[in-house]
Protein backbone atom coordinates (compact mmCIF):
# COMPACT_ATOMS: atom_id res chain seq x y z
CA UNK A 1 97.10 -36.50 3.07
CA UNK A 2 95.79 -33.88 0.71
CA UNK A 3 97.53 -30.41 0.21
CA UNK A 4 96.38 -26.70 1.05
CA UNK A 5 95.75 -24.90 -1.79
CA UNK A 6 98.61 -22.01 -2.32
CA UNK A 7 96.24 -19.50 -1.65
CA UNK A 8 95.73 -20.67 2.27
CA UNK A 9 99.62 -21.80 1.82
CA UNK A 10 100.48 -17.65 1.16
CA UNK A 11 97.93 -16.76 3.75
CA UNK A 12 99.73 -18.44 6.68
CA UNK A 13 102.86 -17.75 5.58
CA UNK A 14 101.82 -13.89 5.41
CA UNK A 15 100.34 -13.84 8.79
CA UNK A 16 103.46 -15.48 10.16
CA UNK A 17 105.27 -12.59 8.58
CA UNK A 18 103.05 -10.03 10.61
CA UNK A 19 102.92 -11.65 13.38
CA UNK A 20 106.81 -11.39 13.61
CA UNK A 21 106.55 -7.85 12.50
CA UNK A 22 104.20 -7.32 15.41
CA UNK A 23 105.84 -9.30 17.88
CA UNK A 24 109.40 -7.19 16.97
CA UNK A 25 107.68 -3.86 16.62
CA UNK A 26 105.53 -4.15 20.47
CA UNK A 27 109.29 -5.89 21.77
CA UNK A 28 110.94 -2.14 20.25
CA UNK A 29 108.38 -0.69 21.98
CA UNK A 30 108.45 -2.39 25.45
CA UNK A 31 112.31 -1.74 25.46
CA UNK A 32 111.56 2.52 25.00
CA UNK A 33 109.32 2.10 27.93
CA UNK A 34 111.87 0.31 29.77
CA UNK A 35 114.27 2.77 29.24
CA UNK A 36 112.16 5.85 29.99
CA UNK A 37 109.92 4.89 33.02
CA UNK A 38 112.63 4.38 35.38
CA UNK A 39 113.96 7.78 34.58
CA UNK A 40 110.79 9.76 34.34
CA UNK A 41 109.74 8.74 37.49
CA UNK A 42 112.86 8.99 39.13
CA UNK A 43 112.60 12.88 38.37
CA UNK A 44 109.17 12.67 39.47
CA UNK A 45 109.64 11.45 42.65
CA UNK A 46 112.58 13.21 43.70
CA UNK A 47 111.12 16.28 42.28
CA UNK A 48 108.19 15.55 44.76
CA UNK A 49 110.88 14.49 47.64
CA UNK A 50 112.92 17.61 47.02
CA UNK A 51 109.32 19.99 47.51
CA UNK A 52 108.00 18.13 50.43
CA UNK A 53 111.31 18.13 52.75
CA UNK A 54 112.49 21.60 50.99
CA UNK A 55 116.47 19.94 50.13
CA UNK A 56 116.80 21.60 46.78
CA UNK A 57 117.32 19.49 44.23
CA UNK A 58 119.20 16.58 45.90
CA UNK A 59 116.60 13.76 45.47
CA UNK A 60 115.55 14.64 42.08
CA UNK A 61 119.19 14.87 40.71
CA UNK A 62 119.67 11.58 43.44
CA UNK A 63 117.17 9.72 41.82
CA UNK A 64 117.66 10.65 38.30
CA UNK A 65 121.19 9.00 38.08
CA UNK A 66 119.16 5.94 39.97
CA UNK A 67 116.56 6.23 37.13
CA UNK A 68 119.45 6.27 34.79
CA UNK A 69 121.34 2.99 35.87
CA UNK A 70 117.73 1.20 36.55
CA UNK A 71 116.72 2.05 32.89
CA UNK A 72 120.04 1.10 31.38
CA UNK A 73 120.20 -2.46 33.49
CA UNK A 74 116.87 -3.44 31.88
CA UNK A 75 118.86 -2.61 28.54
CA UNK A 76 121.55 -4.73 29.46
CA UNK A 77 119.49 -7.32 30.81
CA UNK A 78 117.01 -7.45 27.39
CA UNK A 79 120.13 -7.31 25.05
CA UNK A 80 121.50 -10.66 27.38
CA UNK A 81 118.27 -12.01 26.83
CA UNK A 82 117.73 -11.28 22.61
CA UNK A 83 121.58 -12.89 22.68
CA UNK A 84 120.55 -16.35 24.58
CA UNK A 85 117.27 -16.38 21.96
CA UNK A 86 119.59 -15.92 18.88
CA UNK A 87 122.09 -18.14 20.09
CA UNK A 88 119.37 -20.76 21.37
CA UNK A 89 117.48 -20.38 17.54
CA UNK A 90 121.37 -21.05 15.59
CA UNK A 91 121.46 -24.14 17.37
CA UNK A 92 117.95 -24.96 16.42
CA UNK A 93 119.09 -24.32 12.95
CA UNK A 94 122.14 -26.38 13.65
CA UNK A 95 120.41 -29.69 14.64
């Protein structure tokens, strides 16, 4: 079987470089969304809660601390997940 020449050798190995860089950069990204949506529109909504039945600020305050533990589960629940992948990839590396 004949070899690549190094130049298409370098050319996959760079694009497998940015496509990691990519992949890690949209994942950071995708976790600051997770974080912030649930509490954004927490606030939002009970904001909108609080104006339509005239209760001050209980449902925005309510739903803030809701938007809060949402946004921090899907932390937890990403960090279990990047743990499993490393852990699944050193056994990979094991075999």
């Amino acid at each position: 079987m004949p070899q690549r020449p190094p130049m298409l050798n370098d050319h996959d190995n760079d694009r497998g470089f940015w496509g990691h860089l990519w992949r890690e950069a949209l994942i950071s990204l995708s976790l600051g969304w997770d974080l912030a949506v649930p509490i954004f529109g927490g606030v939002l909504i009970g904001y909108a809660l609080d104006q339509w039945l005239e209760t001050g600020h209980v449902f925005t305050i309510g739903l803030l601390f809701l938007g809060v533990f949402i946004g921090y589960s899907n932390l937890a629940r990403f960090i279990r997940r990047l743990e499993k992948r490393d852990k699944e990839e050193e056994e990979q590396r094991k075999k």
